[in-house]
N, C-alpha and C. Protein backbone atom coordinates (compact mmCIF):
# COMPACT_ATOMS: atom_id res chain seq x y z
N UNK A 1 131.54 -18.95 46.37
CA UNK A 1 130.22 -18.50 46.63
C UNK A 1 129.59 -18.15 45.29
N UNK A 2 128.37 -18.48 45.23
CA UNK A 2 127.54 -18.35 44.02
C UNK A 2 127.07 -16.92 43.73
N UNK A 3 127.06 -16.08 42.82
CA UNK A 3 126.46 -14.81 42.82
C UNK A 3 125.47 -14.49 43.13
N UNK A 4 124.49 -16.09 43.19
CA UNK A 4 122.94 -15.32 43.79
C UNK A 4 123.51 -15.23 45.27
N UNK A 5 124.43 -16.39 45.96
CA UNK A 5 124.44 -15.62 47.32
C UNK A 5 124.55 -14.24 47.73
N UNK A 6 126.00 -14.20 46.82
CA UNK A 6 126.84 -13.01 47.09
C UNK A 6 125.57 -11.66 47.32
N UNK A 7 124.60 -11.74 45.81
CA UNK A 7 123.61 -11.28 46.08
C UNK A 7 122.51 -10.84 47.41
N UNK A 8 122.66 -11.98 47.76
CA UNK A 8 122.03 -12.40 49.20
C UNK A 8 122.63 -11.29 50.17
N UNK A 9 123.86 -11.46 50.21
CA UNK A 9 124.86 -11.19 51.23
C UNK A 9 124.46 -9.26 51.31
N UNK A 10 124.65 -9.23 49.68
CA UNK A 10 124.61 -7.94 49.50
C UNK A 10 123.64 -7.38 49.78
N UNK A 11 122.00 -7.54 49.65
CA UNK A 11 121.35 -7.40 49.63
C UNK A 11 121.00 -7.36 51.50
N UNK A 12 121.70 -8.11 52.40
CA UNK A 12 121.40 -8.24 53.68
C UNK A 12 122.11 -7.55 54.35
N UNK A 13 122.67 -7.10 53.64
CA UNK A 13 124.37 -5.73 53.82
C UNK A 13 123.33 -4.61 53.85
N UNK A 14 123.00 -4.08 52.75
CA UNK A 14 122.06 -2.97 52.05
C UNK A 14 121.06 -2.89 52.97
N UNK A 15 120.38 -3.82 53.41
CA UNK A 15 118.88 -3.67 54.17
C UNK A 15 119.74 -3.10 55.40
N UNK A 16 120.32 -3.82 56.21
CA UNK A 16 121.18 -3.79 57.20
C UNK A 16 121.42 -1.87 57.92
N UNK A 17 122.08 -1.49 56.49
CA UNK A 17 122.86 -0.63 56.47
C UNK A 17 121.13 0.56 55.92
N UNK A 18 120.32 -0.27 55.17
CA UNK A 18 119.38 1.45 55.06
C UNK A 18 118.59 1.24 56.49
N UNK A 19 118.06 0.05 56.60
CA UNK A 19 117.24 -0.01 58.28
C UNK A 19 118.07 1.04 59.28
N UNK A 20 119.58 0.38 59.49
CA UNK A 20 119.66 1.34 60.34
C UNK A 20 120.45 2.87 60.17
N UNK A 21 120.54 3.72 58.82
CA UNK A 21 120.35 4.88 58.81
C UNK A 21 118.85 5.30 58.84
N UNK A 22 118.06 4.10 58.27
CA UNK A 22 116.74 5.26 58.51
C UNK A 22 116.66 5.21 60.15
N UNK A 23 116.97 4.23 61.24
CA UNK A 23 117.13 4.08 62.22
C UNK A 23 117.39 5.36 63.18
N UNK A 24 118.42 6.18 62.22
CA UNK A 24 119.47 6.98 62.94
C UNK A 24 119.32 8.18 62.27
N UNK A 25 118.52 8.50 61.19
CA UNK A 25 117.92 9.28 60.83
C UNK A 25 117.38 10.44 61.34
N UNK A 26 116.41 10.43 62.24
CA UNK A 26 116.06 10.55 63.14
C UNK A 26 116.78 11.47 64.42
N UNK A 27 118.21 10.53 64.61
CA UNK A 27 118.71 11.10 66.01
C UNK A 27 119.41 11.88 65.06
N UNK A 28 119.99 11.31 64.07
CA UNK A 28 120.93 12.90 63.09
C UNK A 28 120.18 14.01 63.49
N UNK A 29 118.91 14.11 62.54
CA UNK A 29 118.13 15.21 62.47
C UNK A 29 118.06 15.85 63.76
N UNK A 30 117.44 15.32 64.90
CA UNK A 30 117.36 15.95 65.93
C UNK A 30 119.04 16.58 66.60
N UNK A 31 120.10 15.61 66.43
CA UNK A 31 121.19 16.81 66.94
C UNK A 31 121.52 17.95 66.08
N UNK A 32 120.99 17.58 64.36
CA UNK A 32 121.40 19.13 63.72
C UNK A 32 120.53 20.18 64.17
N UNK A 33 119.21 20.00 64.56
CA UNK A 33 118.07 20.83 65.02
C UNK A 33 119.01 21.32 66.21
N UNK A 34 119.43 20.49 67.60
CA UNK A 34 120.16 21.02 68.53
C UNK A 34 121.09 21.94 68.27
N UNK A 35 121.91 21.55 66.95
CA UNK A 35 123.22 22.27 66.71
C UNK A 35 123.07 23.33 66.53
N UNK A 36 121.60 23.21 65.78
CA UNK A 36 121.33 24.75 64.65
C UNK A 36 120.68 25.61 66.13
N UNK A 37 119.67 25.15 66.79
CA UNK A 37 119.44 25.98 68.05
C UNK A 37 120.25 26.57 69.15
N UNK A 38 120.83 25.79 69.20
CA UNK A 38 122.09 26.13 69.50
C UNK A 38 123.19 27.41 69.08
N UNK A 39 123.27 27.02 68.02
CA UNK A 39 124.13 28.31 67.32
C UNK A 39 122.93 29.68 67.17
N UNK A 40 121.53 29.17 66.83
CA UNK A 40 120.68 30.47 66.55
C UNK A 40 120.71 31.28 68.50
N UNK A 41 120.42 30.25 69.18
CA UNK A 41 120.15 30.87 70.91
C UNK A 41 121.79 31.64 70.89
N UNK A 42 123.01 31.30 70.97
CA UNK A 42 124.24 32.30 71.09
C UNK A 42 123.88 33.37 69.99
N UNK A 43 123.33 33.64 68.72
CA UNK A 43 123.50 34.28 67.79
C UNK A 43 122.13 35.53 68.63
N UNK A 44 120.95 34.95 69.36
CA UNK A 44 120.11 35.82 69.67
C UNK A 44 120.69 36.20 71.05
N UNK A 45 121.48 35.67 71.51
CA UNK A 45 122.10 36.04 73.50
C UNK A 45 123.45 37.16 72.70
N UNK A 46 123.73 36.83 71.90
CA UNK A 46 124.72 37.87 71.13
C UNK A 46 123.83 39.07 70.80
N UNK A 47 122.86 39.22 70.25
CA UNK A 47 122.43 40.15 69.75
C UNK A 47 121.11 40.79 70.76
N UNK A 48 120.75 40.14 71.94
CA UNK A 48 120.75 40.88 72.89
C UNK A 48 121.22 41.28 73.98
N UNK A 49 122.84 41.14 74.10
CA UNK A 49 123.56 41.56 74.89
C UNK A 49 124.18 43.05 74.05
N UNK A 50 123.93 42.57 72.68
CA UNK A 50 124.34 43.31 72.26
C UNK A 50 123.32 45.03 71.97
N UNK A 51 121.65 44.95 72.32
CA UNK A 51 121.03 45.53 72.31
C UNK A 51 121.26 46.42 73.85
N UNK A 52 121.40 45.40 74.73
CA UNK A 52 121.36 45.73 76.26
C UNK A 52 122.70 46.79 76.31
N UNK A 53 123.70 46.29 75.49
CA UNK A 53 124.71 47.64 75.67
C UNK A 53 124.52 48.59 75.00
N UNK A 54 123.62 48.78 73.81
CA UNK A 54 123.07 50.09 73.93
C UNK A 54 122.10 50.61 74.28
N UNK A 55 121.52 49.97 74.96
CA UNK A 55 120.14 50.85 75.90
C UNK A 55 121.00 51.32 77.37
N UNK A 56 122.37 50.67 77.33
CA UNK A 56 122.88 51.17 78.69
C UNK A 56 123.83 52.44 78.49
N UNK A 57 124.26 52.46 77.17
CA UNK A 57 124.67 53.32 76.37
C UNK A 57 123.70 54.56 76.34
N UNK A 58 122.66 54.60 76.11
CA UNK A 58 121.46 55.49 75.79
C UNK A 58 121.28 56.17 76.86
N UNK A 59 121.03 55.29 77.87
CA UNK A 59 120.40 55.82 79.31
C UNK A 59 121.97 56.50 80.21
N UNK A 60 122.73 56.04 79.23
CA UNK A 60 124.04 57.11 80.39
C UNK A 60 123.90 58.47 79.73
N UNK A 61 123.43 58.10 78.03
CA UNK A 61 123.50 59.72 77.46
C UNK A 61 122.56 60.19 78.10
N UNK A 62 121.58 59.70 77.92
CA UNK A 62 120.38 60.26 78.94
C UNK A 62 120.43 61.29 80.15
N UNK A 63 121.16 60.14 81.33
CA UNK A 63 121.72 60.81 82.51
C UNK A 63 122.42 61.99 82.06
N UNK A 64 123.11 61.82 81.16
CA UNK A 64 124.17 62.51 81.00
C UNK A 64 123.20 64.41 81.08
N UNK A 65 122.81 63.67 79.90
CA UNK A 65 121.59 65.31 79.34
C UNK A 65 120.63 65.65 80.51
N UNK A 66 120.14 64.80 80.84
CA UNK A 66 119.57 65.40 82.37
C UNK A 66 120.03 66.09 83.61
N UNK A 67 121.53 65.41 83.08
CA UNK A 67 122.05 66.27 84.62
C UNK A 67 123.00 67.45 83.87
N UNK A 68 123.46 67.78 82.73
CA UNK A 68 123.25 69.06 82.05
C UNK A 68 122.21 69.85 82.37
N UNK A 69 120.90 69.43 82.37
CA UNK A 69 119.77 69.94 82.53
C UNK A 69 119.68 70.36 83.67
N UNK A 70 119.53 69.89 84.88
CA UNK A 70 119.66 70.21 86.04
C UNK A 70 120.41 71.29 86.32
N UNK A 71 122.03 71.52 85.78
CA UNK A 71 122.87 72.41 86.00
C UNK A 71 122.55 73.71 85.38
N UNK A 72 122.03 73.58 84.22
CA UNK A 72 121.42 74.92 83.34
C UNK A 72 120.77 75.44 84.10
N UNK A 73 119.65 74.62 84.62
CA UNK A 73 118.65 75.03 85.23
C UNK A 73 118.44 75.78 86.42
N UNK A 74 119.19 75.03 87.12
CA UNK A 74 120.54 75.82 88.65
C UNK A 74 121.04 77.16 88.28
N UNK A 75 121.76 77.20 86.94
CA UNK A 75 121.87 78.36 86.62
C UNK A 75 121.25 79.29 86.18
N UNK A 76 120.11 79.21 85.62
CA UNK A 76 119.81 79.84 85.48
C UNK A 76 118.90 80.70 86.47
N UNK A 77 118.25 79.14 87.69
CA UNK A 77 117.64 79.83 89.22
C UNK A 77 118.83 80.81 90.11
N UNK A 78 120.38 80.60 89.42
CA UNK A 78 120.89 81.66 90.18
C UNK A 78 121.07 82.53 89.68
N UNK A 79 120.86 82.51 88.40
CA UNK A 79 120.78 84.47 87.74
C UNK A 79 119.44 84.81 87.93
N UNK A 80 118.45 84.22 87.88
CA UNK A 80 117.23 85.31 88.33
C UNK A 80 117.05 85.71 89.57
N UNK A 81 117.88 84.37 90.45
CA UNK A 81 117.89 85.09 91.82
C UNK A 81 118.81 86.31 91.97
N UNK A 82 119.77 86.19 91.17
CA UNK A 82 120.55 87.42 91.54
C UNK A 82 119.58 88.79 90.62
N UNK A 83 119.02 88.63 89.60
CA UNK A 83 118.41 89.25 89.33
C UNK A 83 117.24 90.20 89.80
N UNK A 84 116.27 88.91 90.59
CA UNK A 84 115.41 89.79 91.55
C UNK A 84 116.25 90.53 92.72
N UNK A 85 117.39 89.74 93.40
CA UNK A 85 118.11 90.69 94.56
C UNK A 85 118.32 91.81 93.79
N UNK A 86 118.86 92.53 92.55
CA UNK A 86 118.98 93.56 91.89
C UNK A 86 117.98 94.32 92.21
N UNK A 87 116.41 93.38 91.86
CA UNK A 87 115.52 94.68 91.69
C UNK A 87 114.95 94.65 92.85
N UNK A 88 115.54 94.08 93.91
CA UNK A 88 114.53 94.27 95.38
C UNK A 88 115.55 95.56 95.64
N UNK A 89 116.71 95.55 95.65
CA UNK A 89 117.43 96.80 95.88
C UNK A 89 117.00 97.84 94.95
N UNK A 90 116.47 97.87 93.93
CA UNK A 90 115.67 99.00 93.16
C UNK A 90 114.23 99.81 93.58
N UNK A 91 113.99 98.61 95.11
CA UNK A 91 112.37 99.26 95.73
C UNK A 91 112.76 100.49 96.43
N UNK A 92 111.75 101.09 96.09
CA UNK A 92 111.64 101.95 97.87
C UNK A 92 111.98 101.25 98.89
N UNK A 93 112.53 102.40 99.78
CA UNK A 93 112.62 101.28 101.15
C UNK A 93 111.98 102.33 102.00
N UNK A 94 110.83 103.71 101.79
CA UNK A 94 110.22 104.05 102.14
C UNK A 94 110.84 105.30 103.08
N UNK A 95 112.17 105.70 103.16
CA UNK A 95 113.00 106.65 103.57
C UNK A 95 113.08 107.54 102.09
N UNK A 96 112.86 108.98 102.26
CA UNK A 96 112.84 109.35 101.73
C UNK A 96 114.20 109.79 100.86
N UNK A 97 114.91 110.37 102.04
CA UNK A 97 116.28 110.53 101.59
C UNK A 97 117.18 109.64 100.83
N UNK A 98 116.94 108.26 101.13
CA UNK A 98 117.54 107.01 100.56
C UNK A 98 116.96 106.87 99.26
N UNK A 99 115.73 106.89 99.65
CA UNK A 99 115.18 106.47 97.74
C UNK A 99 115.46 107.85 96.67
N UNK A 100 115.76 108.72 97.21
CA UNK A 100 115.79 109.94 96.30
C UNK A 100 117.44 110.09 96.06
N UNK A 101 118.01 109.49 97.06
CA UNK A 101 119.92 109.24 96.51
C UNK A 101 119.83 108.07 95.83
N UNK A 102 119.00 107.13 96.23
CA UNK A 102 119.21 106.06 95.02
C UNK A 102 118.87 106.24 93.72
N UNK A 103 117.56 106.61 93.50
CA UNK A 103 117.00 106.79 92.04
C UNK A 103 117.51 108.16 91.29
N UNK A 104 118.81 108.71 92.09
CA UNK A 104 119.36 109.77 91.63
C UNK A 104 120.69 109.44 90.83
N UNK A 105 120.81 108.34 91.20
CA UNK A 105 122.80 108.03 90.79
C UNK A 105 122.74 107.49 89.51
N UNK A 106 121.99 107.15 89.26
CA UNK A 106 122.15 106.66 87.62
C UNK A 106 121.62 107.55 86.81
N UNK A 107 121.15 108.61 86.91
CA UNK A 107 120.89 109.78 86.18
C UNK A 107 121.83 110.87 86.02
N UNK A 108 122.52 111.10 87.40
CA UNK A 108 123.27 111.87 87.85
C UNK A 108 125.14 111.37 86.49
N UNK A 109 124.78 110.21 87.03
CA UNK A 109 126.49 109.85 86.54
C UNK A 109 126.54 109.95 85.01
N UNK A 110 125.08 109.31 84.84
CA UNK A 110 125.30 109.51 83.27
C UNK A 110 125.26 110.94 82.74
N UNK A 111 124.10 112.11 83.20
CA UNK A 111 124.58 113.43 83.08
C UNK A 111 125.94 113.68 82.93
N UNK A 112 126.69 113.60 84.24
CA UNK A 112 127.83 113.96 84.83
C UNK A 112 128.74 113.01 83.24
N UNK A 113 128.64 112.29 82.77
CA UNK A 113 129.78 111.25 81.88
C UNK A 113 129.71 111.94 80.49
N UNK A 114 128.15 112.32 79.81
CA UNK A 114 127.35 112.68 78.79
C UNK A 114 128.27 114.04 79.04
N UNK A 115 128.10 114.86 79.79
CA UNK A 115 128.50 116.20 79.94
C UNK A 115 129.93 116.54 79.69
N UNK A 116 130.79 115.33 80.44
CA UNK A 116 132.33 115.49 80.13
C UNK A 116 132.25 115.08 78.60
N UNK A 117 131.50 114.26 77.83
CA UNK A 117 131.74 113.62 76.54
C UNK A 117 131.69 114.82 75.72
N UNK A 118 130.53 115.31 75.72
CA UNK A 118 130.56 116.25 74.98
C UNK A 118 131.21 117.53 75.10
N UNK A 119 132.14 117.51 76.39
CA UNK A 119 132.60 119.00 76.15
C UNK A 119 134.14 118.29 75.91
N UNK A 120 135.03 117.64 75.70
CA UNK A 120 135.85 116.71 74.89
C UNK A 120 135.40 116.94 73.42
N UNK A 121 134.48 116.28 73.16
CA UNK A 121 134.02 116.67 71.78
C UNK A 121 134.39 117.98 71.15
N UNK A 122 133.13 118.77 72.08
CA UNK A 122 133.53 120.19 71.44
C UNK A 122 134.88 120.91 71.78
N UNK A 123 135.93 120.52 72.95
CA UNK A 123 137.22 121.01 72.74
C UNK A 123 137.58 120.24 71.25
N UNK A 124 137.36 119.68 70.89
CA UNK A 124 138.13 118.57 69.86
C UNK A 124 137.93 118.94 68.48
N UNK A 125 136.60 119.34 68.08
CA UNK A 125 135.94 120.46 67.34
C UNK A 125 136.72 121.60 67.62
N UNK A 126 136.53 122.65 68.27
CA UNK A 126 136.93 123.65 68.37
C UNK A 126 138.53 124.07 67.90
N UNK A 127 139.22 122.92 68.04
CA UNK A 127 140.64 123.32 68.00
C UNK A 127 140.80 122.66 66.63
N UNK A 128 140.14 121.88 66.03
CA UNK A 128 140.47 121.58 64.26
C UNK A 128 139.64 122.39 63.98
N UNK A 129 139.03 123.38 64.03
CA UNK A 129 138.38 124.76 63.71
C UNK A 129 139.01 125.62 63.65
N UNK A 130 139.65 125.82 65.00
CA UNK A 130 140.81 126.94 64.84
C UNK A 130 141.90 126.57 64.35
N UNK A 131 142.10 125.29 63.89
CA UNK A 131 143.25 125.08 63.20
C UNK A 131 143.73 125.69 61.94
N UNK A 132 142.21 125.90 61.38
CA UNK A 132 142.01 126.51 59.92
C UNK A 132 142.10 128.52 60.13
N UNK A 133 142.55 129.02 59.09
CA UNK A 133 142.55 130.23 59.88
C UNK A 133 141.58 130.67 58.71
N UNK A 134 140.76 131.52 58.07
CA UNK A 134 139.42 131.60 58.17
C UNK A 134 138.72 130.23 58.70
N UNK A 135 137.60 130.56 59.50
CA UNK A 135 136.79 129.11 59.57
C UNK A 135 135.59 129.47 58.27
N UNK A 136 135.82 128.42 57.69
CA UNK A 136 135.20 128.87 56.65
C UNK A 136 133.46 127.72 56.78
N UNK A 137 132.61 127.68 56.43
CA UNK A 137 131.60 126.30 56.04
C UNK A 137 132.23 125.03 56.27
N UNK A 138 133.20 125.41 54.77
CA UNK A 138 133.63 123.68 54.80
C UNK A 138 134.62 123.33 55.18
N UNK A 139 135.80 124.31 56.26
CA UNK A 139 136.19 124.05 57.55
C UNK A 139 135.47 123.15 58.35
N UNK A 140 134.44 123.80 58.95
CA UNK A 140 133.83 123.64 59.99
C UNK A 140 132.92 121.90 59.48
N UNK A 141 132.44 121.84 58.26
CA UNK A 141 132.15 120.65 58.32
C UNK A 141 133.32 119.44 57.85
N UNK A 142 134.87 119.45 57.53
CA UNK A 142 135.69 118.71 57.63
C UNK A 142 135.93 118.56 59.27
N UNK A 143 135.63 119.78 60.12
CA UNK A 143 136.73 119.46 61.50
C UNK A 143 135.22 118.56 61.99
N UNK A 144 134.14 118.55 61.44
CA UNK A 144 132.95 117.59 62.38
C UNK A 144 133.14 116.23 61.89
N UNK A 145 133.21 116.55 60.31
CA UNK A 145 133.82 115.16 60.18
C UNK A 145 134.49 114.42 60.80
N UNK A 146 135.66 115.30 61.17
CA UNK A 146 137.32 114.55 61.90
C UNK A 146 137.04 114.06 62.79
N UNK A 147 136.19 115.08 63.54
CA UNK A 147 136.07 114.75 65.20
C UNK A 147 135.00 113.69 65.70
N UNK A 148 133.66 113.74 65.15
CA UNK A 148 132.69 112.63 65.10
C UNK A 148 132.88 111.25 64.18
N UNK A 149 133.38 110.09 65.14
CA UNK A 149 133.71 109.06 64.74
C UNK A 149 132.33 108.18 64.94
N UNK A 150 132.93 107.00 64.32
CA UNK A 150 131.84 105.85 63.93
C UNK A 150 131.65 105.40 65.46
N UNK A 151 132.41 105.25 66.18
CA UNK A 151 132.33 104.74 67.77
C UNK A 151 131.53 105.50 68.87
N UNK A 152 131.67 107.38 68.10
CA UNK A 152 130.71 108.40 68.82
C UNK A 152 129.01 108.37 68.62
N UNK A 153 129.02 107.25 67.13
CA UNK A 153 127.73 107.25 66.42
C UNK A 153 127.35 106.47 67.88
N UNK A 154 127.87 104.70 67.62
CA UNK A 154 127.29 103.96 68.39
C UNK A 154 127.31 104.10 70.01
N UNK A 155 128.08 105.07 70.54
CA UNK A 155 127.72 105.31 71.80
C UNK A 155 126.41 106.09 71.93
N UNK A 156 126.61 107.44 71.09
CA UNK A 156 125.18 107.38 71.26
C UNK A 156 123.92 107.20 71.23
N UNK A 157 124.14 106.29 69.98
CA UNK A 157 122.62 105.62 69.71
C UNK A 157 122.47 103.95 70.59
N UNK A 158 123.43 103.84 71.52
CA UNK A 158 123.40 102.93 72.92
C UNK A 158 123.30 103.62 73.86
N UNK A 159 123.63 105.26 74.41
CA UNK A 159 122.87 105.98 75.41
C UNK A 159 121.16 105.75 75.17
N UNK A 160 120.82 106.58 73.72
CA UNK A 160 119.44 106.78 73.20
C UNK A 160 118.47 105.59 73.47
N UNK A 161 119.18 104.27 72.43
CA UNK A 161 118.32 102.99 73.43
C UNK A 161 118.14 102.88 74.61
N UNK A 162 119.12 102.55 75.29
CA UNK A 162 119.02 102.21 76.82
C UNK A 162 118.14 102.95 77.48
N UNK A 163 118.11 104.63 77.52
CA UNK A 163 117.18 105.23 78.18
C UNK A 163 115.92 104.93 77.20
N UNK A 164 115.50 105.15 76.05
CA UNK A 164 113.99 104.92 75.58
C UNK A 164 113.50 103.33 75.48
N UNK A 165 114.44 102.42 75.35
CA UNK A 165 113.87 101.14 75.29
C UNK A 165 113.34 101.39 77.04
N UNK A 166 114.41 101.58 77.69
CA UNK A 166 114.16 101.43 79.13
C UNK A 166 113.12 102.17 79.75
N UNK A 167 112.40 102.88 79.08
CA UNK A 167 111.02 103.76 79.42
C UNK A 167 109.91 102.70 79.34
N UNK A 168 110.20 102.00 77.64
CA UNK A 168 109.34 101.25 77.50
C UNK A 168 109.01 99.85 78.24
N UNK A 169 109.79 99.39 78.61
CA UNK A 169 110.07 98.21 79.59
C UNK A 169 109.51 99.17 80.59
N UNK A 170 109.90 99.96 81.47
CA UNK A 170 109.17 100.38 82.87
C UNK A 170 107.78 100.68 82.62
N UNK A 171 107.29 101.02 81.53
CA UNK A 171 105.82 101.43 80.84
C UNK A 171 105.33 99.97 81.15
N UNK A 172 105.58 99.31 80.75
CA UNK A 172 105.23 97.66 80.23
C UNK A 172 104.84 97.07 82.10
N UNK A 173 105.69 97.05 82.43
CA UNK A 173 106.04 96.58 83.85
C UNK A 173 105.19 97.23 84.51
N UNK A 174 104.62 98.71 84.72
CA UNK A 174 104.02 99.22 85.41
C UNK A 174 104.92 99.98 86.73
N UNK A 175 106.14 100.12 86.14
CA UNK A 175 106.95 101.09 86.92
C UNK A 175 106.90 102.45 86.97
């Protein structure tokens, strides 16, 4: 064969072969477009399945805190209810005798508690007083020392509140 054939040959090879890739060109392109859509649609069904489990995530914390909420809330409608039952038992009930034993016992006991405290005290005083034989001044202010503790402070400046805050609250209230 002569080289211009071979030429020929080659040349009918070449056309052959670009006709039909540009031919197929075409369908390439369109299955890489498929491929690539393909892989992008799983990559977006991935990443909103993957959104959807945390909005389902969210909404259980959600529930979650709401029905915390609910229970606080429960609780706390059963301490004020027990609270007002407190102070409905604090009314008159329009018997005289009853309301005057009631609004008597919490005055009474604490008198009656206040009264034993302090005469404890002053036995307690009295006998590290006489312990000393002159009682001298500063006898008498070591045995107050001894005997008045840091715990005697805060009891009574928690009697002192309770009754004067508690004036002011019934002032306030209109009691």
């Amino acid at each position: 064969m002569s080289a211009e054939a071979l030429m020929h040959v080659v040349g009918v090879l070449l056309g052959g072969l670009g006709g039909g890739l540009l031919r197929l060109l075409p369908e390439l392109l369109s299955l890489w477009n498929a491929y690539q859509k393909r892989r992008q649609d799983a990559a977006d069904k991935a990443h909103e399945l993957e959104v959807m489990k945390l909005q389902i995530e969210a909404q259980k914390m959600a529930g979650a805190l709401r029905l915390e909420e609910i229970q606080a809330e429960g609780a706390m409608d059963a301490v004020l209810a027990q609270i007002r039952g407190t102070l409905a038992l604090a009314q008159p009930t329009g018997h005289r005798g009853v309301d005057v034993l009631n609004a008597s016992v919490r005055p009474v006991v604490t008198y009656w508690f206040f009264g034993l405290y302090a005469a404890v005290k002053t036995a307690g005083l009295y006998a590290a007083i006489a312990a000393v034989a002159p009682p001298t001044a500063d006898a008498v202010t070591r045995a107050l020392e001894r005997t008045w503790l840091a715990e005697d402070s805060a009891t009574l400046f928690g009697i002192l509140s309770f009754w004067f805050l508690g004036r002011v609250i019934d002032k306030r209230a209109g009691r």
